[in-house]
N, C-alpha and C. Protein backbone atom coordinates (compact mmCIF):
# COMPACT_ATOMS: atom_id res chain seq x y z
N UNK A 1 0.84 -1.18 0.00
CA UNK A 1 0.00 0.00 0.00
C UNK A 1 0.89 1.25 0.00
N UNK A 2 0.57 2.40 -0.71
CA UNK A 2 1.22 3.38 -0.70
C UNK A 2 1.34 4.52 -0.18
N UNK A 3 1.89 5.18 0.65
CA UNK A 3 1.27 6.20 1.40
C UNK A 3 2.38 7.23 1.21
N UNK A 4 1.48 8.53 0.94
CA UNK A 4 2.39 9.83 0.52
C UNK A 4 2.61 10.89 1.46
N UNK A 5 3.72 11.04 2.00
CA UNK A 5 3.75 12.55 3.39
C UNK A 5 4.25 13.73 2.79
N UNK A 6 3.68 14.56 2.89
CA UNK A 6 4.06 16.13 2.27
C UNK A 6 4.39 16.60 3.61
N UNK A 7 5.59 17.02 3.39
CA UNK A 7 6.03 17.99 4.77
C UNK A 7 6.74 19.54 4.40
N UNK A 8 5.94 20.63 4.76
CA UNK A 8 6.40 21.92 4.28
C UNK A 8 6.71 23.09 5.64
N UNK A 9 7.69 23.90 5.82
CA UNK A 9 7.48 24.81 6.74
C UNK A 9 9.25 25.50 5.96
N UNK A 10 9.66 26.63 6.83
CA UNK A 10 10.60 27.01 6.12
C UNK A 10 12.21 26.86 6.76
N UNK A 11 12.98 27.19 6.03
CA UNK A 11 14.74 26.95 6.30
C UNK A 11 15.24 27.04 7.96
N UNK A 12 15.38 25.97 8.27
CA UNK A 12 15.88 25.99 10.11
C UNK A 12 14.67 25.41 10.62
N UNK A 13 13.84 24.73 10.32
CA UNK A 13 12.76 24.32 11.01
C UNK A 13 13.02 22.59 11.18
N UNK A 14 13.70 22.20 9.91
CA UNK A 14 14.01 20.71 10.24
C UNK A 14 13.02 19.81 9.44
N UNK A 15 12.68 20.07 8.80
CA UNK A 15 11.65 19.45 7.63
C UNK A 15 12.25 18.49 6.35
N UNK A 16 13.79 19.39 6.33
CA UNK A 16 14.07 18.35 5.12
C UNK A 16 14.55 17.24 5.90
N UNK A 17 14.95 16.98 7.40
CA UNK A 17 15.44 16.36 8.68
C UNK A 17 14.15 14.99 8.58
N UNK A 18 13.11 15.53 8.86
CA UNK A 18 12.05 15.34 9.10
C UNK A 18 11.56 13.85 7.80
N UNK A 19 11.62 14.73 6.87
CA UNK A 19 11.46 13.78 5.45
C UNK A 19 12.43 12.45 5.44
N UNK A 20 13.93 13.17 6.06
CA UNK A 20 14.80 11.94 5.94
C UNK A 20 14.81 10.65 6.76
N UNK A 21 14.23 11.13 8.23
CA UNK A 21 14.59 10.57 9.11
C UNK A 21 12.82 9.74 9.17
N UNK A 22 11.85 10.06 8.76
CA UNK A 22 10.78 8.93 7.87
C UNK A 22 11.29 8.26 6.80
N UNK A 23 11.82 8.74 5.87
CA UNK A 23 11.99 8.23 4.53
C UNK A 23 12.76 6.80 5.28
N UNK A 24 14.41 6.89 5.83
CA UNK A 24 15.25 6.10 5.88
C UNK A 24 14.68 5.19 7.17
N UNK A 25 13.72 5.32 8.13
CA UNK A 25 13.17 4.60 9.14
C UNK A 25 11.89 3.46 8.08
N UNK A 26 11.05 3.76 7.73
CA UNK A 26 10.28 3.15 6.53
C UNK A 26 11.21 2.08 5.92
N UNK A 27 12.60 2.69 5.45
CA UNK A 27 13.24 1.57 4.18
C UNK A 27 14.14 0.61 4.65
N UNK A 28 15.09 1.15 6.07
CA UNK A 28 15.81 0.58 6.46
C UNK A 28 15.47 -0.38 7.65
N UNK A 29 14.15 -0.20 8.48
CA UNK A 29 13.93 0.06 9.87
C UNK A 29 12.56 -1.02 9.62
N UNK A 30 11.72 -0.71 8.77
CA UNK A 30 10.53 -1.12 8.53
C UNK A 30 9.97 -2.55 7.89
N UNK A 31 11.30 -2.14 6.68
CA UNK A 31 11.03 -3.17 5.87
C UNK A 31 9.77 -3.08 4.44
N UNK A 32 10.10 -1.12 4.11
CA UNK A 32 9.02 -0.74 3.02
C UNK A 32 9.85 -0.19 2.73
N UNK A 33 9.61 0.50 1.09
CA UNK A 33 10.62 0.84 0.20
C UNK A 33 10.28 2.88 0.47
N UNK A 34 10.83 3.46 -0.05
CA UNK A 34 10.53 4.60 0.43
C UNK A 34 11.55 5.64 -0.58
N UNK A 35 11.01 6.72 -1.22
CA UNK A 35 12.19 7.58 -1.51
C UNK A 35 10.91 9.05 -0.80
N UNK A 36 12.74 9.51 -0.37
CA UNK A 36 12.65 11.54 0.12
C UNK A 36 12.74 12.54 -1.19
N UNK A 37 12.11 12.92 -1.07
CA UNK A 37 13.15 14.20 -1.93
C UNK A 37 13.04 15.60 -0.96
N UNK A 38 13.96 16.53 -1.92
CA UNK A 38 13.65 17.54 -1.04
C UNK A 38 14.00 19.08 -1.73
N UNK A 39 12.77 20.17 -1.37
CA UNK A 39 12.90 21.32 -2.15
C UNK A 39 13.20 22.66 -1.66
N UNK A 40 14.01 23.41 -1.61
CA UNK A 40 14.12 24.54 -0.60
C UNK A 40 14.79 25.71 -1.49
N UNK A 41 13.89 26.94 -0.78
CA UNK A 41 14.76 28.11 -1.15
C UNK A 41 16.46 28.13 -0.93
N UNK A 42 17.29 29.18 -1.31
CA UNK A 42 18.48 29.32 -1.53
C UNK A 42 18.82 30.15 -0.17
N UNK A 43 18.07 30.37 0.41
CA UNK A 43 18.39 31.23 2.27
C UNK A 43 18.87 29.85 3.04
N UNK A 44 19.82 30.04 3.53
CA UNK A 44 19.99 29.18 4.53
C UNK A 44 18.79 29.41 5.64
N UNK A 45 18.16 30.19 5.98
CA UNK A 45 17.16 29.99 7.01
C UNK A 45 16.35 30.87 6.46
N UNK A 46 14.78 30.61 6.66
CA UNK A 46 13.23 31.56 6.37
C UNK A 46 13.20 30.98 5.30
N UNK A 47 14.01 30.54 3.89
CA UNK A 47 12.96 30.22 2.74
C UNK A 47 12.23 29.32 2.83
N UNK A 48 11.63 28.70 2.05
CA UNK A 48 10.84 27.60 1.95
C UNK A 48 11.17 26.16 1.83
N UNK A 49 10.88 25.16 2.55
CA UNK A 49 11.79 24.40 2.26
C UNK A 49 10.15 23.15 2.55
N UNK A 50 10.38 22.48 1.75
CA UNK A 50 9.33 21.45 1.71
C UNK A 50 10.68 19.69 1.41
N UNK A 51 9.89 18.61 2.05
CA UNK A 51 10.15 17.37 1.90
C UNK A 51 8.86 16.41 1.11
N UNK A 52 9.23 15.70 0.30
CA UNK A 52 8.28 14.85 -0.17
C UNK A 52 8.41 12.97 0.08
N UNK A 53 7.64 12.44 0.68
CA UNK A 53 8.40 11.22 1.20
C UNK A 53 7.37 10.14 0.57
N UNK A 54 7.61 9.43 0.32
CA UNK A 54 6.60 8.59 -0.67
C UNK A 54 7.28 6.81 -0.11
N UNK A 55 6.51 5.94 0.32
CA UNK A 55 6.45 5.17 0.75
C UNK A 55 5.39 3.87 0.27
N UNK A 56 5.85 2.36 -0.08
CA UNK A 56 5.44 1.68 -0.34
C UNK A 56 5.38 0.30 0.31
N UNK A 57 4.66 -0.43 0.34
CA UNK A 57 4.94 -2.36 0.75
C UNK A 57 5.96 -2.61 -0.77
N UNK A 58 5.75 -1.99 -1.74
CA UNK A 58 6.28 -2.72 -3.13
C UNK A 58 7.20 -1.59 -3.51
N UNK A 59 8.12 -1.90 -4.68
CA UNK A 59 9.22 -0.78 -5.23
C UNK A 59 8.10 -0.77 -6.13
N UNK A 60 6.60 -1.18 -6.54
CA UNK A 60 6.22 -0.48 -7.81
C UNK A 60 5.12 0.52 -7.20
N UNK A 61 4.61 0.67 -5.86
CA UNK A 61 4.13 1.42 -5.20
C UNK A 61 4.84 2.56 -5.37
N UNK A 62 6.34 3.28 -5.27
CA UNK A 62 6.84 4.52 -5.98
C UNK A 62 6.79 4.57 -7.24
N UNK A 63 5.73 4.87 -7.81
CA UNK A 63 5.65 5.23 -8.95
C UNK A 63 6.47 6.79 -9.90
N UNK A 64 6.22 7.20 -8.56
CA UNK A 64 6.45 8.87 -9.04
C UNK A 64 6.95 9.19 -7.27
N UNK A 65 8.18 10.25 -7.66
CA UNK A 65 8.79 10.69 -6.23
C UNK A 65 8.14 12.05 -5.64
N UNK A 66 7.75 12.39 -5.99
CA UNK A 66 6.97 13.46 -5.88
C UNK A 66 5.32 13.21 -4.84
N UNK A 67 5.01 13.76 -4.08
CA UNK A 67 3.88 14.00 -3.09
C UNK A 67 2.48 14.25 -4.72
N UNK A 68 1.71 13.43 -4.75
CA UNK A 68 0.43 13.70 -5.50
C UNK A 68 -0.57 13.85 -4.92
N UNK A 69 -0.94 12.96 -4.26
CA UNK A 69 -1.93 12.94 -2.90
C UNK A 69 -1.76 12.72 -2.19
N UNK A 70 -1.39 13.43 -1.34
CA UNK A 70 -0.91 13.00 0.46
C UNK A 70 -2.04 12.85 1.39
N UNK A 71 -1.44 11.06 1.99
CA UNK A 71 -2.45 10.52 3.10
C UNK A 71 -2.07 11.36 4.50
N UNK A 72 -0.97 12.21 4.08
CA UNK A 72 -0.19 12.60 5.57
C UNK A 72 0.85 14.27 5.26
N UNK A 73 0.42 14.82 6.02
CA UNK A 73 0.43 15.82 5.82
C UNK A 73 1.05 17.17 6.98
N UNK A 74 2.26 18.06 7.06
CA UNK A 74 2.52 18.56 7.63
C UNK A 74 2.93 20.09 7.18
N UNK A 75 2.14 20.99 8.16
CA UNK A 75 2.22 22.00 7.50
C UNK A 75 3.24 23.05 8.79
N UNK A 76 4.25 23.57 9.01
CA UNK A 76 4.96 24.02 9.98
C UNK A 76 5.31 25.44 9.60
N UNK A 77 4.93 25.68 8.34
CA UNK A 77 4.89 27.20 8.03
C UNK A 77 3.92 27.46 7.12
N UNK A 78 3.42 28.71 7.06
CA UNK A 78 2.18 29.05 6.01
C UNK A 78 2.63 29.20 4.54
N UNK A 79 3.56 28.92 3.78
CA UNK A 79 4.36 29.37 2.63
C UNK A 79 3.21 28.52 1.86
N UNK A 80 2.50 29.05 0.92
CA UNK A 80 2.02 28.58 0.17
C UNK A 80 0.62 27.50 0.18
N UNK A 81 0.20 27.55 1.55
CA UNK A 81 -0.01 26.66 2.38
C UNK A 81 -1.98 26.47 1.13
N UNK A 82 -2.28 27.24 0.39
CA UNK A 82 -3.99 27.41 -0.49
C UNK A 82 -3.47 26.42 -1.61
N UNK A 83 -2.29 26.47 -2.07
CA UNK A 83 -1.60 25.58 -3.25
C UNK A 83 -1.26 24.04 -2.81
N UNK A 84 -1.05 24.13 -1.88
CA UNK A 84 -0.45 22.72 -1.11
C UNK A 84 -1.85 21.84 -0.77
N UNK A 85 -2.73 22.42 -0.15
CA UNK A 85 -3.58 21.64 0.47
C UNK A 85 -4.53 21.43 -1.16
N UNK A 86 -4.34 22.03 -2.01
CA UNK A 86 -4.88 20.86 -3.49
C UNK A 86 -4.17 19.36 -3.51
N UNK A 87 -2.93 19.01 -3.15
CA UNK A 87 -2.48 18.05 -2.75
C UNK A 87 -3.03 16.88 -2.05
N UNK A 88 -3.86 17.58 -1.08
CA UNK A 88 -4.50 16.40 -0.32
C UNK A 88 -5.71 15.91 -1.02
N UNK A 89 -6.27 14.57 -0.08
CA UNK A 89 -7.16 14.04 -0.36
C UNK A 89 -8.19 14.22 0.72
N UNK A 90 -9.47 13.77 0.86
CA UNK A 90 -10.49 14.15 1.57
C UNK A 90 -9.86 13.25 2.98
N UNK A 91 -9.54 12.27 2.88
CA UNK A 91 -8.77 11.32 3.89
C UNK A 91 -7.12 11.95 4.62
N UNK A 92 -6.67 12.48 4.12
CA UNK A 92 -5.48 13.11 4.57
C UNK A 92 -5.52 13.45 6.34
N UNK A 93 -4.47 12.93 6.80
CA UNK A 93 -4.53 13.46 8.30
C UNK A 93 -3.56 14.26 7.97
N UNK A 94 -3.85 15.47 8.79
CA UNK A 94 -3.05 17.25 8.60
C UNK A 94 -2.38 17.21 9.88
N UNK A 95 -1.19 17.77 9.91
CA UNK A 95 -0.89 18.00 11.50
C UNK A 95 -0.39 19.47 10.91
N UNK A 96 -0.34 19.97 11.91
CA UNK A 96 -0.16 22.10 11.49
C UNK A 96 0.40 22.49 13.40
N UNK A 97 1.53 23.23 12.65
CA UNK A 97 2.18 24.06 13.91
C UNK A 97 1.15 25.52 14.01
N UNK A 98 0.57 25.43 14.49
CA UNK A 98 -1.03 26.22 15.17
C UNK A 98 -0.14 27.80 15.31
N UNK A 99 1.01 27.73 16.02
CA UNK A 99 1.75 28.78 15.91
C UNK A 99 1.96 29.94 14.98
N UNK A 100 2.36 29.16 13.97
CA UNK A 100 1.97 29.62 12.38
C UNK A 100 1.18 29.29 11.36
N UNK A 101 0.34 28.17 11.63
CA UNK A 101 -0.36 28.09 10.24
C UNK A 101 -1.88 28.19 11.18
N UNK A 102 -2.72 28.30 10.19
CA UNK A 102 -4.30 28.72 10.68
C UNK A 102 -4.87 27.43 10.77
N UNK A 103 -5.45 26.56 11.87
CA UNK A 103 -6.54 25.89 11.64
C UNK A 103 -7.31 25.69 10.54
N UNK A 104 -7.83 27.03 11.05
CA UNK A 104 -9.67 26.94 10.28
C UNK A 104 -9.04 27.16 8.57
N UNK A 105 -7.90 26.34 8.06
CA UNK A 105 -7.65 26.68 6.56
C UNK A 105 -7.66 25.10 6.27
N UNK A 106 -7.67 24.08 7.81
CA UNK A 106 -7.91 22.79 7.17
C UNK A 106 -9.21 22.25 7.63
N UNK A 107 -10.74 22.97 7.30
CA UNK A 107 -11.73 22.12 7.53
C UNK A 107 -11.76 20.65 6.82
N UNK A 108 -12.78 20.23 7.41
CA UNK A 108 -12.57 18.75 6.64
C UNK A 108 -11.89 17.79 6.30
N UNK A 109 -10.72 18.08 7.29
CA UNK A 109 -9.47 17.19 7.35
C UNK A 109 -9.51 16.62 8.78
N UNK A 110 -8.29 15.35 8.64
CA UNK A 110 -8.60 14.81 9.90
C UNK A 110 -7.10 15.40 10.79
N UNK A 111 -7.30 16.50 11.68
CA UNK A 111 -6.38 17.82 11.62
C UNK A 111 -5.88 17.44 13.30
N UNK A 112 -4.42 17.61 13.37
CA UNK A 112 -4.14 17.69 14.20
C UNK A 112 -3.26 18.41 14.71
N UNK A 113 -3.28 19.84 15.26
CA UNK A 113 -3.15 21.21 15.52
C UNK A 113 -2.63 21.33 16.82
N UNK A 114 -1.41 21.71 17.11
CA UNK A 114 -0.86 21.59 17.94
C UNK A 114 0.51 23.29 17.85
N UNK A 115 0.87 24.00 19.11
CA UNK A 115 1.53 24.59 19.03
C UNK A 115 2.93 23.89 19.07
N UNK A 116 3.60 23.07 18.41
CA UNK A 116 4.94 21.96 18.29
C UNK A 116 5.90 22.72 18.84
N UNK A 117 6.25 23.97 18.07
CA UNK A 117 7.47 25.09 18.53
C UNK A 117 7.51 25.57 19.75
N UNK A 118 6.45 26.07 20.32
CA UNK A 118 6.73 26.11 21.72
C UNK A 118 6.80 25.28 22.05
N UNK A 119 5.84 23.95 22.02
CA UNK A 119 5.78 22.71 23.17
C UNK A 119 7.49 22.46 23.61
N UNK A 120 8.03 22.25 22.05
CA UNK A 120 9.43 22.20 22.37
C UNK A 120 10.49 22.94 23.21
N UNK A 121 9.52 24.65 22.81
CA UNK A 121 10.39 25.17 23.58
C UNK A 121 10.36 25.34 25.16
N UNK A 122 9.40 24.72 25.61
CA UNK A 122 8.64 25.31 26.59
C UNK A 122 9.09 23.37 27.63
N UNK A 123 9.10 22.69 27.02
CA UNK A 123 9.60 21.13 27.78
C UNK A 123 10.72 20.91 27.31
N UNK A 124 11.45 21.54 26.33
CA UNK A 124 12.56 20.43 26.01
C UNK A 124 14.09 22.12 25.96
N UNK A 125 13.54 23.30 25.84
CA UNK A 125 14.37 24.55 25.98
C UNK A 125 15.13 24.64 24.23
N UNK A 126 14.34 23.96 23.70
CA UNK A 126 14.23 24.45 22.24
C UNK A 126 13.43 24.31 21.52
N UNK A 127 13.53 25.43 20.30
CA UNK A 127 12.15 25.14 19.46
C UNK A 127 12.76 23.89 17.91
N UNK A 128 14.13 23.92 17.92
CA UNK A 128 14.95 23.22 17.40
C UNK A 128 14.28 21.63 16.89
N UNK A 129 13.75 21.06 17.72
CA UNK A 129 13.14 19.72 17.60
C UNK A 129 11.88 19.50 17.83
N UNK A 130 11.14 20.85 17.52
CA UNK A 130 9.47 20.67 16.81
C UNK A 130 9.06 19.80 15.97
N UNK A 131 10.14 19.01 15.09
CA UNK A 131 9.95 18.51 13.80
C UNK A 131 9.69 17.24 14.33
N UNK A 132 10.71 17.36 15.55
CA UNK A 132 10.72 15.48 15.89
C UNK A 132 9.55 15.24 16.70
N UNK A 133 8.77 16.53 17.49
CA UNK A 133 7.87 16.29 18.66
C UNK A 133 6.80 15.83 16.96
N UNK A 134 6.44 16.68 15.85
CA UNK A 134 5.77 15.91 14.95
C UNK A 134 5.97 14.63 14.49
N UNK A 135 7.28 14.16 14.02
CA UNK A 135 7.56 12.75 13.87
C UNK A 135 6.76 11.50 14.96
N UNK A 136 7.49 12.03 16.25
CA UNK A 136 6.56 10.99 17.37
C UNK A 136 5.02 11.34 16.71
N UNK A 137 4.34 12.32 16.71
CA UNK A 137 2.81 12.71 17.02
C UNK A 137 2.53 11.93 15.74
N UNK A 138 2.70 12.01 14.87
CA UNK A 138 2.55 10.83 13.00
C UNK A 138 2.85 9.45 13.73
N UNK A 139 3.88 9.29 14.27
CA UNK A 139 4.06 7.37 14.22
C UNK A 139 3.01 7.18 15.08
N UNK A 140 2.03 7.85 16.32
CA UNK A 140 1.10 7.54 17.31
C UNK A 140 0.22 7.40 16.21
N UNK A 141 -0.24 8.49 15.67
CA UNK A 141 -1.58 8.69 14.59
C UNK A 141 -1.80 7.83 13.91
N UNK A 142 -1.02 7.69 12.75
CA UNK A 142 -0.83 6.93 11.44
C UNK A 142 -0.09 5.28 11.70
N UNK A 143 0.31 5.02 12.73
CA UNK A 143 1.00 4.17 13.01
C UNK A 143 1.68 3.28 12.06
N UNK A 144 2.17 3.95 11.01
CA UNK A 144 2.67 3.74 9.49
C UNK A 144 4.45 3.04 9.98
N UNK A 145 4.87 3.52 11.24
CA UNK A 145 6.12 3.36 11.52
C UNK A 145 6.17 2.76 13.01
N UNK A 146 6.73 2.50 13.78
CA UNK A 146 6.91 1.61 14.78
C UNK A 146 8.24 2.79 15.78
N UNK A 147 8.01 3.54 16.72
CA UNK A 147 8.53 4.47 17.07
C UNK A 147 10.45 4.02 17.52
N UNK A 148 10.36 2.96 17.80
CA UNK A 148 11.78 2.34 17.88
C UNK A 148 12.54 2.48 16.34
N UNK A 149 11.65 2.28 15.65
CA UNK A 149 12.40 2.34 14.09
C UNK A 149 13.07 4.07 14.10
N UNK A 150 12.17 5.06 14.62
CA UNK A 150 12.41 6.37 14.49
C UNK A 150 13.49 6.36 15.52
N UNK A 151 13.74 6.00 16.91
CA UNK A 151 14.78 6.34 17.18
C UNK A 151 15.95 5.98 16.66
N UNK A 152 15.89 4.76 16.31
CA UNK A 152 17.32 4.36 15.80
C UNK A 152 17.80 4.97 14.43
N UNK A 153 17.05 5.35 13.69
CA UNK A 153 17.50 6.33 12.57
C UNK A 153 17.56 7.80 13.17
N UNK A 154 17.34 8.29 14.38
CA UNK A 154 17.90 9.77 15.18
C UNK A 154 19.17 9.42 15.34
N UNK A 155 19.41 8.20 15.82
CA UNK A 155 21.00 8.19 16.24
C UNK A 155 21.75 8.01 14.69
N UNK A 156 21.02 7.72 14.04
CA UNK A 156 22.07 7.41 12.43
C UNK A 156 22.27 9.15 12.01
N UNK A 157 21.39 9.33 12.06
CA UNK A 157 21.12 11.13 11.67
C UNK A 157 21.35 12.21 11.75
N UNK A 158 21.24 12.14 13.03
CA UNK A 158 21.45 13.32 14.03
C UNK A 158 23.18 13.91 14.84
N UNK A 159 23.33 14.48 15.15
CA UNK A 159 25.17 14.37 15.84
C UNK A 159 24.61 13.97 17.32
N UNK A 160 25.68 12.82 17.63
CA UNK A 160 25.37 12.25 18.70
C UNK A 160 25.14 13.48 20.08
N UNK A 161 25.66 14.95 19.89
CA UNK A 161 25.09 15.78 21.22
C UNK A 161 23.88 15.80 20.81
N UNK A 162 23.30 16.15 19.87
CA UNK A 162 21.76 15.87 19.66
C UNK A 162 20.55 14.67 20.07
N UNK A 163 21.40 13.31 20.33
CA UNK A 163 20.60 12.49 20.20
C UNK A 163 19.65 12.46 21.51
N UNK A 164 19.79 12.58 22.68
CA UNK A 164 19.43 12.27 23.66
C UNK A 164 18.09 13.44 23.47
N UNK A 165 17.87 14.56 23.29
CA UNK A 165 16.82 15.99 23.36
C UNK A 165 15.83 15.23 21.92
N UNK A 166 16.44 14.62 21.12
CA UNK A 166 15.67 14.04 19.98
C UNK A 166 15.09 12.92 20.36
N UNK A 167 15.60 12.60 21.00
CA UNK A 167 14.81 11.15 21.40
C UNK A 167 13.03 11.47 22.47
N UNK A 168 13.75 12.59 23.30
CA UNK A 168 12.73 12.65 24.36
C UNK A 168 11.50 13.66 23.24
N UNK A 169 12.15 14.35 22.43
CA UNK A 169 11.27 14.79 21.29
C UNK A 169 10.12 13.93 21.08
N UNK A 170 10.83 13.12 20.27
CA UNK A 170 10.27 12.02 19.79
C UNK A 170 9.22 11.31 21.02
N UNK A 171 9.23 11.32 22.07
CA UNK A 171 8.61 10.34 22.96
C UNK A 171 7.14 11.43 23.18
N UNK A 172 7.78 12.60 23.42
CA UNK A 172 6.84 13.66 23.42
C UNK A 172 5.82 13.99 22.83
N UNK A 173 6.27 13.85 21.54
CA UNK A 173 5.32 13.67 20.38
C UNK A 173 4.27 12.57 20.31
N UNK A 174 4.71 11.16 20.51
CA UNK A 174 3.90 10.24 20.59
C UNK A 174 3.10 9.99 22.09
N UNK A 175 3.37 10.87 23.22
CA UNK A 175 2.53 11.28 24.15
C UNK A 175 1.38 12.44 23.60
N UNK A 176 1.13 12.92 22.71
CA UNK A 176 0.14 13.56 22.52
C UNK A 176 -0.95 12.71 21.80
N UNK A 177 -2.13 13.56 22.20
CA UNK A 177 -3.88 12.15 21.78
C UNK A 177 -3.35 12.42 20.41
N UNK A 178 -3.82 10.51 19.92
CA UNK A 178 -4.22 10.33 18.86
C UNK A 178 -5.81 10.81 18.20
């Protein structure tokens, strides 16, 4: 079965992080085939930076690397955010950093709205690993991934001073309701 994650917010937020560290947990971790890609302005930080992660049981399930209809969906900055949500499908679960993006722009989705950036900053003393408190909050939801698979690709990923604040990220995330 094939399942497509669109992940968008902008430069320093950890999204193209985000894409990788699903993409390579899925292919390596899982035992499903999976390609990332990834698109970003030329600012090292504020442009736009979107991940596309496309995931299969089969290598003929990637048909195309590119996000067409996303079952899964993350929106962490408003960049474009009226163009993107043509992307989804009526089934799509949305998760949105509430901080910056508007709710009421995903009626009819199965939406899960959360301030991520503070939470992080506010339990963990950065806003740095918002991406990962989303990673945990997707493997609870979608249960597409098995949350042990996600840590052990943090430690492949991440620089080992990082790993330990990513991990509890991660746990954080999958402490919030499904």
């Amino acid at each position: 079965m094939k399942r497509e994650i669109l992940i968008v917010g902008r430069g320093g937020q950890g999204v193209l992080l985000l894409g990788r560290l699903l993409g390579l947990a899925a292919s390596k971790y899982a035992g499903l085939y999976a390609v990332a890609t990834e698109t970003y302005a030329s600012e090292i930080r504020g442009g736009e930076s979107r991940s596309d992660v496309v995931v299969g049981d089969s290598i003929h399930d990637i048909d195309y690397v590119k996000v067409q209809s996303a079952d899964i969906a993350v929106f962490m900055y408003p960049y474009r955010v009226e163009e993107y949500i043509k992307l989804l499908k009526p089934s799509s679960i949305v998760f949105i950093d509430e901080e910056y993006v508007e709710p009421r722009l995903f009626g009819g989705y199965k939406l899960y709205s959360h301030r991520y950036s503070e939470l992080a900053e506010v339990k963990l003393a950065t806003r740095r690993v918002a991406n990962i408190i989303i990673a945990g909050h997707i493997v609870k939801v979608s249960r597409l991934l098995d949350l042990e698979h996600l840590k052990k690709t943090i430690v492949e990923l991440v620089p080992e001073k990082w790993h330990q604040i990513n991990i509890k990220a991660l746990e954080l995330g999958y402490s919030l309701p499904a």
